[in-house]
PDB file of N, CA and C in Angstrom:
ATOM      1  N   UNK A   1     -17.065   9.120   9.537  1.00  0.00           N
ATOM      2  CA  UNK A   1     -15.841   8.419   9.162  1.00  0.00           C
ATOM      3  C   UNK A   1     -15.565   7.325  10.196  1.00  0.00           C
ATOM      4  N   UNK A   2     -14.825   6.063  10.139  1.00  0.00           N
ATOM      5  CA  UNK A   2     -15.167   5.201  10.482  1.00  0.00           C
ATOM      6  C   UNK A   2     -13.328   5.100  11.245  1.00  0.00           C
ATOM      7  N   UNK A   3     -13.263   4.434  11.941  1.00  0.00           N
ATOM      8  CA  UNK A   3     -12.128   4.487  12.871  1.00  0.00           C
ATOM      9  C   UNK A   3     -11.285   3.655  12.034  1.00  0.00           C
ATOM     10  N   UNK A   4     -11.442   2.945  11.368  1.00  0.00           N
ATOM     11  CA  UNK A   4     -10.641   2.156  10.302  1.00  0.00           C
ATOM     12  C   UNK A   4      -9.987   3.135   9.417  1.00  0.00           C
ATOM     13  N   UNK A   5     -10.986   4.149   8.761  1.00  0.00           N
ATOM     14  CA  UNK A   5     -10.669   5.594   7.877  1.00  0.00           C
ATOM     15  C   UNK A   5      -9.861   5.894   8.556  1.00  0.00           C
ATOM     16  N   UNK A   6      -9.811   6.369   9.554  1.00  0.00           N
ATOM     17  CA  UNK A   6      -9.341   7.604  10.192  1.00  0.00           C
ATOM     18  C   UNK A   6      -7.879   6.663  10.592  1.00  0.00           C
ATOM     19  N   UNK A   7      -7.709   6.022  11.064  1.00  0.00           N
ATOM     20  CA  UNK A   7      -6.739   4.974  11.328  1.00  0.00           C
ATOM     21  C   UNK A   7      -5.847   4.963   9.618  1.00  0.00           C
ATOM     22  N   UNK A   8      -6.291   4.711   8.887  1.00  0.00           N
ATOM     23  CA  UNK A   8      -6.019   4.182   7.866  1.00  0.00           C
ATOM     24  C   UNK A   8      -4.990   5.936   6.971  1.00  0.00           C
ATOM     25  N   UNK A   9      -6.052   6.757   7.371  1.00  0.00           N
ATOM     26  CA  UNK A   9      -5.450   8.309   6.908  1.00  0.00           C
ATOM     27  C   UNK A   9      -4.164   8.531   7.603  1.00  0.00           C
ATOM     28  N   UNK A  10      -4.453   8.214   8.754  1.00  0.00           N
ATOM     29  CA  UNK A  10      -2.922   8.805  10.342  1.00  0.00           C
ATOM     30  C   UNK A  10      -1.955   8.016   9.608  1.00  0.00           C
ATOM     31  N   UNK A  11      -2.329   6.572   9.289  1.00  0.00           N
ATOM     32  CA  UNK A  11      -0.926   5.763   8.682  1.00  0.00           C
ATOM     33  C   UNK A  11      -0.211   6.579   7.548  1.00  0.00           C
ATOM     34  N   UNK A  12      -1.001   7.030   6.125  1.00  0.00           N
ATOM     35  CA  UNK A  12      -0.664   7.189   5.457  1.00  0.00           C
ATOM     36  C   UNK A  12       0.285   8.540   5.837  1.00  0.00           C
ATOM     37  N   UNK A  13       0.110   9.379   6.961  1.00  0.00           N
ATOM     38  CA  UNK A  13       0.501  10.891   7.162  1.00  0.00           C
ATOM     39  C   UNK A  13       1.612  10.081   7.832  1.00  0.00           C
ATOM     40  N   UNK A  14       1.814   9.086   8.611  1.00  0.00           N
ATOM     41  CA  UNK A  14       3.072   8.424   9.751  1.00  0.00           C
ATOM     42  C   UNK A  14       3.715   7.978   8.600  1.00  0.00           C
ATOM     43  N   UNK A  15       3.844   7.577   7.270  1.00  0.00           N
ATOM     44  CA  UNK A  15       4.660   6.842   6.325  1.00  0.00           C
ATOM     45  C   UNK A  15       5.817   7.512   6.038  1.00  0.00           C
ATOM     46  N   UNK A  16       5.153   8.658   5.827  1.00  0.00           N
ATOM     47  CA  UNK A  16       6.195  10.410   5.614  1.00  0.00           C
ATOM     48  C   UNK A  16       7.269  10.280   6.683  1.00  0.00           C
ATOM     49  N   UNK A  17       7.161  10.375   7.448  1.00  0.00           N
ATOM     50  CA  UNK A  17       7.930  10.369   8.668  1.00  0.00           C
ATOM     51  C   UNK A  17       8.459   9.077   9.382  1.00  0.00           C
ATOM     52  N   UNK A  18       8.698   7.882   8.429  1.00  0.00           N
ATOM     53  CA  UNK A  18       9.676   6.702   9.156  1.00  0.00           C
ATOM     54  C   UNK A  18      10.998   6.879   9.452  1.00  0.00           C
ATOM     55  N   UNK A  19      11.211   6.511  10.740  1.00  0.00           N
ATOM     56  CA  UNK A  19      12.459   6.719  11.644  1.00  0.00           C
ATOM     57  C   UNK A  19      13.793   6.128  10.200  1.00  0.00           C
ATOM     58  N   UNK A  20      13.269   5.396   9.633  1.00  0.00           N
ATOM     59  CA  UNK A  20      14.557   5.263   8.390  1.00  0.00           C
ATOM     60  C   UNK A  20      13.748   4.397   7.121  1.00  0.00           C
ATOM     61  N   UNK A  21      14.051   4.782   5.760  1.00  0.00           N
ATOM     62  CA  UNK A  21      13.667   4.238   4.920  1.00  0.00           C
ATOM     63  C   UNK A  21      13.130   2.769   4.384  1.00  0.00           C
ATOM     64  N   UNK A  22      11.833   2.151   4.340  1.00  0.00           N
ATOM     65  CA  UNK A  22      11.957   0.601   4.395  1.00  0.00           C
ATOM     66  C   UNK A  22      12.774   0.221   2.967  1.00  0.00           C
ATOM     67  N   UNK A  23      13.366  -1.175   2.567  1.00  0.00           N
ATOM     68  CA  UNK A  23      13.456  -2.006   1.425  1.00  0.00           C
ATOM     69  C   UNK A  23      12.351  -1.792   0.504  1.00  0.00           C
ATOM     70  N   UNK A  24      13.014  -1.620  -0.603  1.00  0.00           N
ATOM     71  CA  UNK A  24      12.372  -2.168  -1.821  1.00  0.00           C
ATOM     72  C   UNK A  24      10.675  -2.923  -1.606  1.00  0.00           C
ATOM     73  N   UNK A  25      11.103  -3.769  -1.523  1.00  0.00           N
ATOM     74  CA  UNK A  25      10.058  -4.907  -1.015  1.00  0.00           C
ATOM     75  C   UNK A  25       8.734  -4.443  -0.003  1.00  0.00           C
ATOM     76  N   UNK A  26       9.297  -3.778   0.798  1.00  0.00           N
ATOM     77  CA  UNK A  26       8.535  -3.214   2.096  1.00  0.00           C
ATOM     78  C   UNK A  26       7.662  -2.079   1.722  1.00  0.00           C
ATOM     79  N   UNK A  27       8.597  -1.262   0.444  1.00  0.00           N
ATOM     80  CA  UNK A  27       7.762  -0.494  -0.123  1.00  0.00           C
ATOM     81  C   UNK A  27       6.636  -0.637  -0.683  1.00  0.00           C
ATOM     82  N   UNK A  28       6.894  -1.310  -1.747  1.00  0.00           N
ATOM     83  CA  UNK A  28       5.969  -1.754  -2.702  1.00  0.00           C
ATOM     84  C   UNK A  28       4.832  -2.902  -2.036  1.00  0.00           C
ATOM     85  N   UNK A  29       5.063  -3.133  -0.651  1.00  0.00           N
ATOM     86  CA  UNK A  29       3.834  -3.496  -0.156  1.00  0.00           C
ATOM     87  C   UNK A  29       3.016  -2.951   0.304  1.00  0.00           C
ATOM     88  N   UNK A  30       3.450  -1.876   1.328  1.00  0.00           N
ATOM     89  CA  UNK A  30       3.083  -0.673   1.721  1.00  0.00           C
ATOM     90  C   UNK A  30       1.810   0.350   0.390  1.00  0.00           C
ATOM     91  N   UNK A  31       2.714   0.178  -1.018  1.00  0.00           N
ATOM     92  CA  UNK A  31       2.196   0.933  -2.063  1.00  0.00           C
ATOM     93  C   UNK A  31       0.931  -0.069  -2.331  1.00  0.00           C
ATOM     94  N   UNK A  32       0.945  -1.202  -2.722  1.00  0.00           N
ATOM     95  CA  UNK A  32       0.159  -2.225  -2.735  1.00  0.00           C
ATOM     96  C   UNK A  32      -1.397  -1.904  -2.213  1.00  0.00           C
ATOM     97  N   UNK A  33      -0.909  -1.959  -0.673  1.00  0.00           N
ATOM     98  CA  UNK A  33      -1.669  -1.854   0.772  1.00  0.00           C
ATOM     99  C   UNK A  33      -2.934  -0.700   0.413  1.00  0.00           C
ATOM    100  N   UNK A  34      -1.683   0.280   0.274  1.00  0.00           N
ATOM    101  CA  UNK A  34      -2.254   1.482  -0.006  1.00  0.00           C
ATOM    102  C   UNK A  34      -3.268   1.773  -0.800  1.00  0.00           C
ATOM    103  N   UNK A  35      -3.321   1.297  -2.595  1.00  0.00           N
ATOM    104  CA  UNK A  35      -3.420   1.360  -3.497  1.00  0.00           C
ATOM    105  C   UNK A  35      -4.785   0.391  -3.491  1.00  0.00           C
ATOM    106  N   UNK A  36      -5.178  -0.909  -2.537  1.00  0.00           N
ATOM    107  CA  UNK A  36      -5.760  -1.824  -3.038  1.00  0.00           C
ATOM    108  C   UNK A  36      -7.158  -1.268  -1.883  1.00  0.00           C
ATOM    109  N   UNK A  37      -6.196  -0.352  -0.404  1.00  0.00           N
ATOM    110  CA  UNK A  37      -7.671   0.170   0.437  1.00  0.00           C
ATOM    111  C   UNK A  37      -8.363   1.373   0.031  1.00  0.00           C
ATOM    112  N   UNK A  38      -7.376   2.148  -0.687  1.00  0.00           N
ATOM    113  CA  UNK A  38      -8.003   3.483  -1.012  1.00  0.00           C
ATOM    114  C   UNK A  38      -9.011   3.352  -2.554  1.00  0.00           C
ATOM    115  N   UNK A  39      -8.178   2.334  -3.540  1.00  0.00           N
ATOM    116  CA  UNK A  39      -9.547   2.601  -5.156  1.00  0.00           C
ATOM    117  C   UNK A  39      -9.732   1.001  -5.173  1.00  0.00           C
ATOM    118  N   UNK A  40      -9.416  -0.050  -4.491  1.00  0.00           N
ATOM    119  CA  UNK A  40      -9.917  -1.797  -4.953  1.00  0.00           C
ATOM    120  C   UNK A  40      -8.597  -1.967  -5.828  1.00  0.00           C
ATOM    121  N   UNK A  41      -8.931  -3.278  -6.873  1.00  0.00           N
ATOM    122  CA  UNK A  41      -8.613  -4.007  -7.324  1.00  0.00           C
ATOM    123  C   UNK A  41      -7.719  -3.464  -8.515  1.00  0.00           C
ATOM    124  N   UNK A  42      -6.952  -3.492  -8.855  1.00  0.00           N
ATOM    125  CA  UNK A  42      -6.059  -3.159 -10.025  1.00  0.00           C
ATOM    126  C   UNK A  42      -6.756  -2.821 -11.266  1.00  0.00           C
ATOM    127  N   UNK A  43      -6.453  -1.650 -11.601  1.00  0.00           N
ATOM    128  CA  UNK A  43      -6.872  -0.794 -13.024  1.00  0.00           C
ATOM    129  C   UNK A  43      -6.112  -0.595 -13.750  1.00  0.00           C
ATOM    130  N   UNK A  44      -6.755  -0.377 -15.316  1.00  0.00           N
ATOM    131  CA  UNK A  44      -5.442   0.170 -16.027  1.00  0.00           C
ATOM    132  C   UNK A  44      -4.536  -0.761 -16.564  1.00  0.00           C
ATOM    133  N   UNK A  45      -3.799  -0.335 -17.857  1.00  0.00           N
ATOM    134  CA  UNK A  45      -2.904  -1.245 -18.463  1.00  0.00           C
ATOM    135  C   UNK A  45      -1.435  -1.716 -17.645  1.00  0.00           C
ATOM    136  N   UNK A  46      -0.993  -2.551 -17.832  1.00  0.00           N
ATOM    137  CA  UNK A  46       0.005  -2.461 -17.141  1.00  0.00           C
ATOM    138  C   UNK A  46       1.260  -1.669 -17.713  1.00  0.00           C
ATOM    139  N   UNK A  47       2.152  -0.802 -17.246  1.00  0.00           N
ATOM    140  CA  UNK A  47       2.970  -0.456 -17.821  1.00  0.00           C
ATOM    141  C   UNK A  47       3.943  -1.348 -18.790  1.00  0.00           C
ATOM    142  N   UNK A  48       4.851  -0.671 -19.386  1.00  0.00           N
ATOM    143  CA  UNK A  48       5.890  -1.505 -20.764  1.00  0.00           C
ATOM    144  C   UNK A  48       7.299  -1.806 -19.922  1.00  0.00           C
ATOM    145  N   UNK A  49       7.517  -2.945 -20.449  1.00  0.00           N
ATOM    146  CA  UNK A  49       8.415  -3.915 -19.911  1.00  0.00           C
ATOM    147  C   UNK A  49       9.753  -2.819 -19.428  1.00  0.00           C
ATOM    148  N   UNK A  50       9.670  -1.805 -20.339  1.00  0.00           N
ATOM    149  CA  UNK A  50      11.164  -0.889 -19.638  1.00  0.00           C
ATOM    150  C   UNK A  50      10.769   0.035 -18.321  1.00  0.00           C
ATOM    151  N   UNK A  51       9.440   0.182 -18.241  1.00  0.00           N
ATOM    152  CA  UNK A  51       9.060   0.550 -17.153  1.00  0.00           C
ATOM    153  C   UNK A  51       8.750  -0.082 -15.605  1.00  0.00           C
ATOM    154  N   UNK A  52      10.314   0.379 -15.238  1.00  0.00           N
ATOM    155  CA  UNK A  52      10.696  -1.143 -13.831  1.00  0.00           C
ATOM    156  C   UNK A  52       9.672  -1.021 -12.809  1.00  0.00           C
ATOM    157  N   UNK A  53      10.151   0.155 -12.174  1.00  0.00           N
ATOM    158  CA  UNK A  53       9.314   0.715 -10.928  1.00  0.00           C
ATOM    159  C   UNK A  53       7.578   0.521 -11.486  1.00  0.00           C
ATOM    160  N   UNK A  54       7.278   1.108 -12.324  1.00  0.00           N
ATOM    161  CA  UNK A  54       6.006   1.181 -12.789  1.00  0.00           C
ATOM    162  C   UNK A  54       5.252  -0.389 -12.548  1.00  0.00           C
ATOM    163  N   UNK A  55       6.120  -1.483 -13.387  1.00  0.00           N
ATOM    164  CA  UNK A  55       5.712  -2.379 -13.819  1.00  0.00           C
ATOM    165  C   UNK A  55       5.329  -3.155 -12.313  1.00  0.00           C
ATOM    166  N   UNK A  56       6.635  -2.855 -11.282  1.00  0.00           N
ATOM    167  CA  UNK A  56       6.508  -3.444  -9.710  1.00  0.00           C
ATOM    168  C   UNK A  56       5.597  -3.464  -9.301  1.00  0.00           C
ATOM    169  N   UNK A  57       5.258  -1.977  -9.201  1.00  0.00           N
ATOM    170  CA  UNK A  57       3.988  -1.355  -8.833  1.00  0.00           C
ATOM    171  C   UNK A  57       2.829  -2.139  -9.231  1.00  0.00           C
ATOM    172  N   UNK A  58       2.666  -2.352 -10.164  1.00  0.00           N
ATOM    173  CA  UNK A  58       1.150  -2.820 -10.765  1.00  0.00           C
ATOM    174  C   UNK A  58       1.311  -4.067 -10.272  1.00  0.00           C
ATOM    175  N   UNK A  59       2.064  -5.203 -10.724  1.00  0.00           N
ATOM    176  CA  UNK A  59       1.991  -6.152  -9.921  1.00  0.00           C
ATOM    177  C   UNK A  59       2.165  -6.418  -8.260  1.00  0.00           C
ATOM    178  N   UNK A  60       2.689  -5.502  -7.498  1.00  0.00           N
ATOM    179  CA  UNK A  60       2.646  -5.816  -6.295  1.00  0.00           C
ATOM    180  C   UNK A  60       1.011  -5.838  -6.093  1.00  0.00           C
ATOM    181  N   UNK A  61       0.885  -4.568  -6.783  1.00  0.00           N
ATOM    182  CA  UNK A  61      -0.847  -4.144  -5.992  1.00  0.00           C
ATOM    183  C   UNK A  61      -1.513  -5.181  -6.928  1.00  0.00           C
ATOM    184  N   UNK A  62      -1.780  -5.997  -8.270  1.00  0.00           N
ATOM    185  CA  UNK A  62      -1.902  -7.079  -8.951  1.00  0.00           C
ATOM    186  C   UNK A  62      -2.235  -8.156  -7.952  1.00  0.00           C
ATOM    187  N   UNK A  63      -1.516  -8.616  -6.866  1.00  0.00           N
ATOM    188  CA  UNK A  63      -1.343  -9.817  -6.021  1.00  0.00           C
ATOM    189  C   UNK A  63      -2.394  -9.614  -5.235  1.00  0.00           C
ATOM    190  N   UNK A  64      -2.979  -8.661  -4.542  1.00  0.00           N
ATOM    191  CA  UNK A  64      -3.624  -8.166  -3.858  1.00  0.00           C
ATOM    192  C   UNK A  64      -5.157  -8.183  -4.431  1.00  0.00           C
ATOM    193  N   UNK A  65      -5.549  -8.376  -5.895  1.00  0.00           N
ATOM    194  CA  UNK A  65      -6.914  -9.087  -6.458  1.00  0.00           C
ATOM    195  C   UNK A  65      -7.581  -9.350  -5.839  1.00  0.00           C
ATOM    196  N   UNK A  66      -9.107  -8.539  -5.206  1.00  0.00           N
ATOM    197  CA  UNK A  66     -10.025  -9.546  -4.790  1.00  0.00           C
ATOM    198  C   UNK A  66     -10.035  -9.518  -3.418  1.00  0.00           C
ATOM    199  N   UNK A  67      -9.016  -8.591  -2.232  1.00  0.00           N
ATOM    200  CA  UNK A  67      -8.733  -8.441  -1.128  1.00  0.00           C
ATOM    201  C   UNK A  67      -9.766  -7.266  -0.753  1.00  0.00           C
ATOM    202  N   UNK A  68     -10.523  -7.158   0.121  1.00  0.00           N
ATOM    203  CA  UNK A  68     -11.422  -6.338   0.315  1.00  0.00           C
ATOM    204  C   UNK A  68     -11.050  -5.281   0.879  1.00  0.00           C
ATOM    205  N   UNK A  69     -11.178  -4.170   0.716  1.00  0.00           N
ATOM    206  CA  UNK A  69     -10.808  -2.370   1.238  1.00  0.00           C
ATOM    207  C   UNK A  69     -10.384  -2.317   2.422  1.00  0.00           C
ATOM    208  N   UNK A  70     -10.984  -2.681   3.435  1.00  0.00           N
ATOM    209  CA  UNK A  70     -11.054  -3.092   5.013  1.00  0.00           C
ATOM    210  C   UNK A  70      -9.620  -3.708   4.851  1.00  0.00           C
ATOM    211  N   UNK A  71      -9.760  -4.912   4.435  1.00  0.00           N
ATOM    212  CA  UNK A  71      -8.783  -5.937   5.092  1.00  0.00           C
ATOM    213  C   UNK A  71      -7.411  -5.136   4.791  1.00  0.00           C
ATOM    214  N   UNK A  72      -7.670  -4.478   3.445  1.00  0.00           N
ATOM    215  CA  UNK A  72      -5.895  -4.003   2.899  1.00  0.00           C
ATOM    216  C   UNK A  72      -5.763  -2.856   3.807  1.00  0.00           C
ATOM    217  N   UNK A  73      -6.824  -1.773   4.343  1.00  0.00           N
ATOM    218  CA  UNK A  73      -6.298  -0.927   5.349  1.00  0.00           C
ATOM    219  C   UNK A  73      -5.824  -1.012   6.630  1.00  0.00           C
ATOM    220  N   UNK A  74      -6.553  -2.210   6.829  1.00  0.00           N
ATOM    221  CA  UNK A  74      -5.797  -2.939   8.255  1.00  0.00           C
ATOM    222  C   UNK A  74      -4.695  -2.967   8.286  1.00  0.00           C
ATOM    223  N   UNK A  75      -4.030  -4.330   7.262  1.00  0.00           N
ATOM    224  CA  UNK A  75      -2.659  -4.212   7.062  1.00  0.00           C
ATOM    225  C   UNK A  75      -1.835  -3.424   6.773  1.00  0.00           C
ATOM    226  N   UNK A  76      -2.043  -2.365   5.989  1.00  0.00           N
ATOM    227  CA  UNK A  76      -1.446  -1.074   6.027  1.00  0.00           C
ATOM    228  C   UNK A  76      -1.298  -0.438   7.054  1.00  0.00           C
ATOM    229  N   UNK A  77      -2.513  -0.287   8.038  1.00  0.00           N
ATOM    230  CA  UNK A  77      -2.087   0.809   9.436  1.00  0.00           C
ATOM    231  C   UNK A  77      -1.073  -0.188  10.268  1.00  0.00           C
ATOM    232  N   UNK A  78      -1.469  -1.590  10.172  1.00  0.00           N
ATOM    233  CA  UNK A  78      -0.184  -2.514  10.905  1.00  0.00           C
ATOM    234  C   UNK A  78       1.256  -2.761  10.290  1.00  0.00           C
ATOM    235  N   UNK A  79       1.394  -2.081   9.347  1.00  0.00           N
ATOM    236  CA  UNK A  79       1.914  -3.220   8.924  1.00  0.00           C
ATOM    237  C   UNK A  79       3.504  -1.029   8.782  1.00  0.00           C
ATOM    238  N   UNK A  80       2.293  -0.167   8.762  1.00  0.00           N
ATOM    239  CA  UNK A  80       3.130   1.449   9.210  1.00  0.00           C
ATOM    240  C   UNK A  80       3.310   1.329  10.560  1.00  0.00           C
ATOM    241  N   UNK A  81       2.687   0.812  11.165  1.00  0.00           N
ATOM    242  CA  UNK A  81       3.015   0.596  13.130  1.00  0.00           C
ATOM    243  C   UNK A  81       3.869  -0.170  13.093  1.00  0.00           C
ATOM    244  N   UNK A  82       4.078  -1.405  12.917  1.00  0.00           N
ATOM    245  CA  UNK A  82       5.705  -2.151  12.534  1.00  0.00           C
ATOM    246  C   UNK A  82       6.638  -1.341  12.339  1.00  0.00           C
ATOM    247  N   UNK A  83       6.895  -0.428  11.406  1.00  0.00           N
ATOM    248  CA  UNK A  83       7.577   0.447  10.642  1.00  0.00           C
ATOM    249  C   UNK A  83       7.926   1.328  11.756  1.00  0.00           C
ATOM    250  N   UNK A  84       7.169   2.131  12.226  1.00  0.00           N
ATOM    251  CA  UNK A  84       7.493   3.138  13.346  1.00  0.00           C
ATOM    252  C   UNK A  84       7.697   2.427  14.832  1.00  0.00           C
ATOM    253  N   UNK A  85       7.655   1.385  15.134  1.00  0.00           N
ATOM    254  CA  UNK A  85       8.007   0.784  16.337  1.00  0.00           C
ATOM    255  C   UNK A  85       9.811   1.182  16.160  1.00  0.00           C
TER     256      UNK A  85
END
């Protein structure tokens, strides 16, 4: 396992435990982050227009197209170290 992995796992276990809840926004980047280092590129239909949260979701991680595994776990373990500072 590669120190990026292992880095990348500790974040996801430190997310659980932020000193206080991020924004909206902060979330769904975080979910993004998450979503685009652990399976790639966006799958799947997009959810139906009454489906808010759902629909966020797909497009946050949507934007993220084409961003390579590496790069999105980086920003994720930095971006949960921000978070817990």
């Amino acid at each position: 396992m590669t120190d990026l992995q292992s880095a990348f796992e500790q974040a996801a276990k430190d997310v659980q435990s932020l000193p206080e809840r991020p924004d909206n926004e902060t979330l769904l980047r975080l979910y993004a982050l998450y979503k685009q280092g652990s399976e790639g590129d966006v799958s799947g239909a997009k959810p139906g227009f009454f489906d808010f949260v759902g629909t966020a979701k797909y497009e946050a991680w949507a934007k993220l197209k084409g961003t390579c595994s590496d790069e999105a776990k980086q920003k994720y373990v930095d971006l949960v170290k921000k978070l817990r500072a």
